[in-house]
C-alpha atoms as a PDB file:
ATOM      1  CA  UNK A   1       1.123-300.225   9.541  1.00  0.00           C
ATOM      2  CA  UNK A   2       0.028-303.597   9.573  1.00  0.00           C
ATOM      3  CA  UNK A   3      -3.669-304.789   7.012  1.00  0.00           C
ATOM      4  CA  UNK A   4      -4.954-308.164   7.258  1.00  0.00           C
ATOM      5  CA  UNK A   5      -6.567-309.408   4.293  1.00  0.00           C
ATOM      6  CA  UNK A   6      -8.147-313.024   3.986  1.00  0.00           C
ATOM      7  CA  UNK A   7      -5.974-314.183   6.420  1.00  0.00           C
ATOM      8  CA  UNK A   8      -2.111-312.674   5.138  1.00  0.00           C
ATOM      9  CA  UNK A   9      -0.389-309.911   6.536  1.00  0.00           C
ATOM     10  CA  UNK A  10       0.855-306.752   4.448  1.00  0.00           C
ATOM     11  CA  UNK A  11       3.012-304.466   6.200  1.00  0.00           C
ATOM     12  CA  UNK A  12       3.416-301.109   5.206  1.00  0.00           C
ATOM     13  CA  UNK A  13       6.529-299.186   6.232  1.00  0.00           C
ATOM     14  CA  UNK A  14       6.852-295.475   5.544  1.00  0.00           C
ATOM     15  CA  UNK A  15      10.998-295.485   5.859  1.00  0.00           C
ATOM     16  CA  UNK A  16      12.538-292.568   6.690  1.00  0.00           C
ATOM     17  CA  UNK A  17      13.222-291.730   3.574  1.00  0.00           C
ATOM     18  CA  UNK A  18       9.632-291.753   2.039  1.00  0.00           C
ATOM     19  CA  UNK A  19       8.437-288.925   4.659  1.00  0.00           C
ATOM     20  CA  UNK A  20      11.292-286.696   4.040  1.00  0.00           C
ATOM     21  CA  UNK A  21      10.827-287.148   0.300  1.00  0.00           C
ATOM     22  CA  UNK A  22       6.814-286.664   0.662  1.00  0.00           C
ATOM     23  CA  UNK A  23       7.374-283.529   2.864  1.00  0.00           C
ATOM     24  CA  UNK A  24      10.036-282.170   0.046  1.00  0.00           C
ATOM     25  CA  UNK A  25       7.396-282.621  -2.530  1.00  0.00           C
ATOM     26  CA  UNK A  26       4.885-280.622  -0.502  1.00  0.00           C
ATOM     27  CA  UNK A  27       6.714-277.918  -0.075  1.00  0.00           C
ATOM     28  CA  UNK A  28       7.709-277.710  -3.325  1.00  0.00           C
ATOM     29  CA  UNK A  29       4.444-277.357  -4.078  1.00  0.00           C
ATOM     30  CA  UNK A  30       4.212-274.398  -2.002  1.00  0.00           C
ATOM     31  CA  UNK A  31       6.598-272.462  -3.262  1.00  0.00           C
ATOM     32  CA  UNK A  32       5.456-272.730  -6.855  1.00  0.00           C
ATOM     33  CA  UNK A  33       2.258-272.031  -6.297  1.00  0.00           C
ATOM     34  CA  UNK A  34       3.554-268.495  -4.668  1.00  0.00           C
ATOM     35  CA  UNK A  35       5.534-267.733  -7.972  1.00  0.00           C
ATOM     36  CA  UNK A  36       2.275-268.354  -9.668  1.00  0.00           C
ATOM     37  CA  UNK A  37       0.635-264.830 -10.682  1.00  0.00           C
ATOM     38  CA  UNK A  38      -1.805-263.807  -8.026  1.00  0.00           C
ATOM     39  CA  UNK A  39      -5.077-263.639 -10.618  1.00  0.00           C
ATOM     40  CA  UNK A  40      -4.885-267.738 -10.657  1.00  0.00           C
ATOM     41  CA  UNK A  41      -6.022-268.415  -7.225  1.00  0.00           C
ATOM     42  CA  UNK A  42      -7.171-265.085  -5.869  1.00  0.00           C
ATOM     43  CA  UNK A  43     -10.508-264.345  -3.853  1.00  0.00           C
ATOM     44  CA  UNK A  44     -13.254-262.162  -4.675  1.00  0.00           C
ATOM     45  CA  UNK A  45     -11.718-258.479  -4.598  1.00  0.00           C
ATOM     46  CA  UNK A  46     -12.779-256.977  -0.911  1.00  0.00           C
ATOM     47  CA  UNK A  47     -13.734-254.097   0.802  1.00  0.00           C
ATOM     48  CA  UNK A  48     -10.864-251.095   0.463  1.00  0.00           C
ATOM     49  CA  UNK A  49      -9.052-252.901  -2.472  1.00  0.00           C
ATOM     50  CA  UNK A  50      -8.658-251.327  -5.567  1.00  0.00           C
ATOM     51  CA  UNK A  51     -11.310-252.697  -8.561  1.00  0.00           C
ATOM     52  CA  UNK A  52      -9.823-253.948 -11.312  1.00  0.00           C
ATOM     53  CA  UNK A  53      -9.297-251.804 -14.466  1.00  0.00           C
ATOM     54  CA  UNK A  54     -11.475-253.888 -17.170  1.00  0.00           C
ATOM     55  CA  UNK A  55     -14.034-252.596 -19.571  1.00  0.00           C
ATOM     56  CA  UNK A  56     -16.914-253.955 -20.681  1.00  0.00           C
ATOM     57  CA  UNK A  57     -20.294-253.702 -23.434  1.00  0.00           C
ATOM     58  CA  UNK A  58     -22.677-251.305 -23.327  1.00  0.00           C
ATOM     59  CA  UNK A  59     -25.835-252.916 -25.012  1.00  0.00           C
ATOM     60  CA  UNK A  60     -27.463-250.202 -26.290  1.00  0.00           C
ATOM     61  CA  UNK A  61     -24.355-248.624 -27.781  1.00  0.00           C
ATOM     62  CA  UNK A  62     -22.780-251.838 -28.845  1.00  0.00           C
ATOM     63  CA  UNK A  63     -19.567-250.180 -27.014  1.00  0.00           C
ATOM     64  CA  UNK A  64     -16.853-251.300 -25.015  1.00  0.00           C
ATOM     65  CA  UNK A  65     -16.330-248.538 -21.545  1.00  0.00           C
ATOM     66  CA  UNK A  66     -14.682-248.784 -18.580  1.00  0.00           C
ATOM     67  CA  UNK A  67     -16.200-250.336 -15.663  1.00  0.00           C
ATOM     68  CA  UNK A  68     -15.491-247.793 -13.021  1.00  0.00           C
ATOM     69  CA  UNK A  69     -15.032-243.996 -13.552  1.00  0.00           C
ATOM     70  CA  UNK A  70     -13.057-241.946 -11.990  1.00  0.00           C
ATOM     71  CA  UNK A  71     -15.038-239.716  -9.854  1.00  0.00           C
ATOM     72  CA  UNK A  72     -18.316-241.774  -9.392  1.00  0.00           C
ATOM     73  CA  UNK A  73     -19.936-244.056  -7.394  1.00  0.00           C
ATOM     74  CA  UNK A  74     -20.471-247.291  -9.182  1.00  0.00           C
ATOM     75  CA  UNK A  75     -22.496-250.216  -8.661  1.00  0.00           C
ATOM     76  CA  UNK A  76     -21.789-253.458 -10.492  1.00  0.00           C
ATOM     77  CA  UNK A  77     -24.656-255.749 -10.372  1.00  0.00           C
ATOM     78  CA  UNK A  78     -23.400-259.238 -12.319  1.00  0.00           C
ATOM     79  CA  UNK A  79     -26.527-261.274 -13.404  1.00  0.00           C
ATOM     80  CA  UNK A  80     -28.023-263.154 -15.887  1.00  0.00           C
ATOM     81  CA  UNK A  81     -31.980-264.432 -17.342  1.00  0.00           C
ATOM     82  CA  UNK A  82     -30.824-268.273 -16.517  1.00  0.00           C
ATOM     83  CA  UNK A  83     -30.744-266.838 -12.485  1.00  0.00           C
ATOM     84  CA  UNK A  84     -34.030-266.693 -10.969  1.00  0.00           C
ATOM     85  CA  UNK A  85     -32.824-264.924  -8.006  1.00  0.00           C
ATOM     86  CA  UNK A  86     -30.832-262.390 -10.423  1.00  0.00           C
ATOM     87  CA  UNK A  87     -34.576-261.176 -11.981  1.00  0.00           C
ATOM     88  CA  UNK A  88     -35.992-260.876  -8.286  1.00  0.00           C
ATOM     89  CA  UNK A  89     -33.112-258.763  -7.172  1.00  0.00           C
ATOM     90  CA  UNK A  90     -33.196-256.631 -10.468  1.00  0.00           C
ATOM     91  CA  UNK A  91     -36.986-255.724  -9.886  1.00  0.00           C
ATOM     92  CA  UNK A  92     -35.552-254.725  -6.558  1.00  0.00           C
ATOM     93  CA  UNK A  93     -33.136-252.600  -7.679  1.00  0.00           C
ATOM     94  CA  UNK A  94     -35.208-250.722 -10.010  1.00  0.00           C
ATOM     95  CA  UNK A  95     -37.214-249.528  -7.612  1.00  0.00           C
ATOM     96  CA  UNK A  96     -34.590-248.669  -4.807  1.00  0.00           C
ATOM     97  CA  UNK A  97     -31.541-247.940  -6.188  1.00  0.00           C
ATOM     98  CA  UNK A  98     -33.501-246.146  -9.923  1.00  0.00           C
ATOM     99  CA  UNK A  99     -34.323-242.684  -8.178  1.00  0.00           C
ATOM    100  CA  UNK A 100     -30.551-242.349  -6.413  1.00  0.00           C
ATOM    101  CA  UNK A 101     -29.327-238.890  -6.301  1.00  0.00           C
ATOM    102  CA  UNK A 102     -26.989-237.339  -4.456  1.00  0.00           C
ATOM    103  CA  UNK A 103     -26.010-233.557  -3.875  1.00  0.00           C
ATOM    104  CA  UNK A 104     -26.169-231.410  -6.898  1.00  0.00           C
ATOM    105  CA  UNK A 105     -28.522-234.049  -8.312  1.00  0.00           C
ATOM    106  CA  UNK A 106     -25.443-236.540  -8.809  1.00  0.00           C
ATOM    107  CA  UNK A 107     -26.399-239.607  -9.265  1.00  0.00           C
ATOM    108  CA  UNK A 108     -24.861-242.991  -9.266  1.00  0.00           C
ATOM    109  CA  UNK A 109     -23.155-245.054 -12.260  1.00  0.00           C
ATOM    110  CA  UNK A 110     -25.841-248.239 -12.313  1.00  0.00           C
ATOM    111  CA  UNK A 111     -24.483-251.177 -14.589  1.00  0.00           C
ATOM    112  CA  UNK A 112     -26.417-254.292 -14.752  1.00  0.00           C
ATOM    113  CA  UNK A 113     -23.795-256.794 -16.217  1.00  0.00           C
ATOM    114  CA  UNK A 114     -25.283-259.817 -17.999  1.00  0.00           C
ATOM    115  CA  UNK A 115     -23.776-263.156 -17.980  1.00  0.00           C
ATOM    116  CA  UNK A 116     -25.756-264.143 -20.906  1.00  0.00           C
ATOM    117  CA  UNK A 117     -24.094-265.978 -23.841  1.00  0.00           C
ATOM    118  CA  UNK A 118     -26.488-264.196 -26.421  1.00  0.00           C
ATOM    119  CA  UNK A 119     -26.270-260.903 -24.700  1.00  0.00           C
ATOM    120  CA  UNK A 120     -30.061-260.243 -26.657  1.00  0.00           C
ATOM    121  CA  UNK A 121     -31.653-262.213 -24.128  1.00  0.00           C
ATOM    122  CA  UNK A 122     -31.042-259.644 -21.595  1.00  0.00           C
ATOM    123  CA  UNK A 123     -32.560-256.744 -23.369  1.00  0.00           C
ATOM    124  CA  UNK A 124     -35.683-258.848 -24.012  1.00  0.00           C
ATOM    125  CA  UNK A 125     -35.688-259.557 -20.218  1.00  0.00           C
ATOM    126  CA  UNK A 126     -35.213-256.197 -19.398  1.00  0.00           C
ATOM    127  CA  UNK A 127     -37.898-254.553 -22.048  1.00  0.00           C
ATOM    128  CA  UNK A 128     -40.457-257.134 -20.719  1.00  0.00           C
ATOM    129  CA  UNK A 129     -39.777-256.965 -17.174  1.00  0.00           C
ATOM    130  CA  UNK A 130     -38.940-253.211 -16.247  1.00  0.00           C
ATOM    131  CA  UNK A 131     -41.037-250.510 -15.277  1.00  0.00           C
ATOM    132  CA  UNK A 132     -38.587-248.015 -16.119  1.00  0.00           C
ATOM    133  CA  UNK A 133     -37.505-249.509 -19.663  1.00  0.00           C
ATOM    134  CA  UNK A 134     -35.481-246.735 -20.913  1.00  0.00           C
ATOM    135  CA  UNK A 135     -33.932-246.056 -17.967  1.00  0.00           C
ATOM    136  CA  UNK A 136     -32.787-249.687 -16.665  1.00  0.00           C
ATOM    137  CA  UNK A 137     -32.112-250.559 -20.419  1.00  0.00           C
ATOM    138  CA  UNK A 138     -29.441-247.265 -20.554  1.00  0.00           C
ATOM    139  CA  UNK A 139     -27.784-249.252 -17.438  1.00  0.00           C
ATOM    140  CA  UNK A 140     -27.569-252.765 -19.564  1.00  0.00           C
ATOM    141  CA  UNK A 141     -24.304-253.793 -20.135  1.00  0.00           C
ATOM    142  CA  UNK A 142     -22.931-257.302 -20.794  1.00  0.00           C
ATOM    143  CA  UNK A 143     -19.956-259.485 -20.350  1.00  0.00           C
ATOM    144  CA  UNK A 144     -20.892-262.993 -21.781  1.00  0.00           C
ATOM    145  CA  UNK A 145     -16.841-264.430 -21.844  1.00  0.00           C
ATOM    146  CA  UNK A 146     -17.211-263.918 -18.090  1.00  0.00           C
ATOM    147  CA  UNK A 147     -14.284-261.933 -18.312  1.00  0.00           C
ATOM    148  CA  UNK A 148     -15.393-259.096 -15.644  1.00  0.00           C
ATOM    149  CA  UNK A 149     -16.794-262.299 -14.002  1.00  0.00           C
ATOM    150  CA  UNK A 150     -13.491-264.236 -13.585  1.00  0.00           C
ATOM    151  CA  UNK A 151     -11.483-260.698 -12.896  1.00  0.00           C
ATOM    152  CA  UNK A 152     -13.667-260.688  -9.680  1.00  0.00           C
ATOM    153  CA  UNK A 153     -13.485-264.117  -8.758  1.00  0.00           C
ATOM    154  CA  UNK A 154     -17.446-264.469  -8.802  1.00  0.00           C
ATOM    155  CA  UNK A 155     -18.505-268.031  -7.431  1.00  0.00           C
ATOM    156  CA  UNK A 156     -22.117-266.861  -6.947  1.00  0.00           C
ATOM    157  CA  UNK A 157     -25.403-264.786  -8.835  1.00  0.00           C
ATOM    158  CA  UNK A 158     -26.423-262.361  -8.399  1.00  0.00           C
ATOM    159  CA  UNK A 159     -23.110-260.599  -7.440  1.00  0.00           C
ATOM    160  CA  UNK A 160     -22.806-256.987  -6.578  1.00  0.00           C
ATOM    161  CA  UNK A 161     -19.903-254.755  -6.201  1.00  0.00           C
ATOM    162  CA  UNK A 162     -20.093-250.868  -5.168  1.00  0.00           C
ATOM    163  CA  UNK A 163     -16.894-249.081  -6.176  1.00  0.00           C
ATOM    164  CA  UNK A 164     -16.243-246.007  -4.762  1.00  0.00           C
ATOM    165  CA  UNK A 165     -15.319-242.040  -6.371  1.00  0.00           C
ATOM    166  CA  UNK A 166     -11.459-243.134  -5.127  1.00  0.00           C
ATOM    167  CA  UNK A 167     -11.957-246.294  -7.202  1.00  0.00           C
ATOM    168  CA  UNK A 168     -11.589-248.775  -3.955  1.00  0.00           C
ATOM    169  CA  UNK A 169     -14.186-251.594  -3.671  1.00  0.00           C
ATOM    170  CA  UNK A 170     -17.064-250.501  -0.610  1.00  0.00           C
ATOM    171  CA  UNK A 171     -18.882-253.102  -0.904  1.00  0.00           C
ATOM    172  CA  UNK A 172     -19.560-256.679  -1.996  1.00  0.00           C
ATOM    173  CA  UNK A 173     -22.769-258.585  -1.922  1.00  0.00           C
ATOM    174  CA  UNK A 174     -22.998-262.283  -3.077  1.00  0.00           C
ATOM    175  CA  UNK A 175     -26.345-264.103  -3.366  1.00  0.00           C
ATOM    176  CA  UNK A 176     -29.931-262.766  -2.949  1.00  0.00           C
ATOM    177  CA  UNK A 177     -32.473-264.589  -0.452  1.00  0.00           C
ATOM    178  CA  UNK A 178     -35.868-262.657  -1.787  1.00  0.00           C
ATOM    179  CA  UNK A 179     -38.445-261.503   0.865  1.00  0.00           C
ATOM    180  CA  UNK A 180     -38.163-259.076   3.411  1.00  0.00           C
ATOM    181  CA  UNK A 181     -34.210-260.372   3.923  1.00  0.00           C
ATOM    182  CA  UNK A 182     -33.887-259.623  -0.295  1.00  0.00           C
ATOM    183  CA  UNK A 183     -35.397-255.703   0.253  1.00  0.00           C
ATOM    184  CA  UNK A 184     -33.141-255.234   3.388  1.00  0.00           C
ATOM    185  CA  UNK A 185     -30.123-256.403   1.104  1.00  0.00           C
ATOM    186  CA  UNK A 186     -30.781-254.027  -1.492  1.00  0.00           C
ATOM    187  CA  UNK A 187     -31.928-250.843   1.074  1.00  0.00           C
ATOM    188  CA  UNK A 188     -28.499-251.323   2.592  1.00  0.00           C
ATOM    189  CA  UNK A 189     -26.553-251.103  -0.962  1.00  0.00           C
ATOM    190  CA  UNK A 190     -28.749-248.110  -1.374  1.00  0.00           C
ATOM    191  CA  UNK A 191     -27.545-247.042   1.773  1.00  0.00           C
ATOM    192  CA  UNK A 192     -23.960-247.421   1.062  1.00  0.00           C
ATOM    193  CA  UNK A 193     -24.317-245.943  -2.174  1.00  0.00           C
ATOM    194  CA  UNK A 194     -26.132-242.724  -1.274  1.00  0.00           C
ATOM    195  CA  UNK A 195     -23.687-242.074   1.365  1.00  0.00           C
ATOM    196  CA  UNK A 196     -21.082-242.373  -1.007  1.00  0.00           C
ATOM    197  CA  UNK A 197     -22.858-240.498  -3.501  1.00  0.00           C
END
């Protein structure tokens, strides 16, 4: 490689050496970063993988339970009061996803997860925002470390995860647009969830 720079001439040579060292480096690299455990750089959880065994706060209660149970159908909905788009889709929800049952009146494990640092701020949102107060506050859990947030790898909000009776992810939804787009979004996770039910 040759630069010309107020009229001298640098050459740059890349010996031999240098590429063979540079390409040893690399692939040193590599192969570290596959002995590094798998939660440091993996992707959101997908479709037909197991979800992850983590608990996490029940508002009301002030207690720590399991994400997923055995045996239902669970939807994970991670939000928080700082995410516009999280309130739209949550108004959404209530009235789709609220009146879920499935044979034998079963109905489906809701948990709203909030993101909030001062997990209060989400049971003010939801006792000022809800039609169903009681209800949609019983499904109010909250996870303000992130930790059920960084277990999942989410990189957007509002997230939502169904998890099916078997425990195995069904579904994952990222994002929320609003509008007619928003309603389809959350009729097809009732959908998914009703069938599962």
């Amino acid at each position: 490689m040759m630069f010309v720079f107020e009229k001298t001439t640098f050459r740059i040579c890349l010996a031999p050496r240098m590429v063979a060292m540079v390409a040893m480096v690399a692939m040193a690299a590599m192969a570290a970063m596959a002995l590094l455990p798998a939660e440091l750089y993996a992707a959101t959880p997908a479709a037909g993988e197991g979800f992850p065994v983590i608990e996490t706060t029940h508002l009301a209660s002030g207690k720590k339970v399991p994400v997923a149970k055995s045996g239902m159908v669970t939807m994970v909905n991670l939000w928080a009061t700082w995410c516009d788009a999280c309130k739209v889709e949550i108004a959404e929800m209530e009235k789709t996803l609220l009146p879920l049952t499935g044979a034998n009146g079963v109905r489906p494990d809701l948990k709203f997860v909030s993101l909030d640092k001062e997990p209060a701020k989400a049971t003010e949102w939801f006792s000022k925002n809800t039609s169903a107060k009681e209800a949609m506050t019983a499904n109010l859990y909250s996870d303000p470390a992130f930790e059920l947030a960084d277990k999942l790898e989410a990189d957007s909000f509002p997230m939502t995860v169904l998890i099916g009776k078997d425990g195995k992810i069904l579904h994952v939804e990222k994002g929320y647009k609003g509008g007619a787009e928003g309603e389809a979004q959350v009729k097809k996770i009732a959908g998914l969830i009703q069938s599962a039910l």
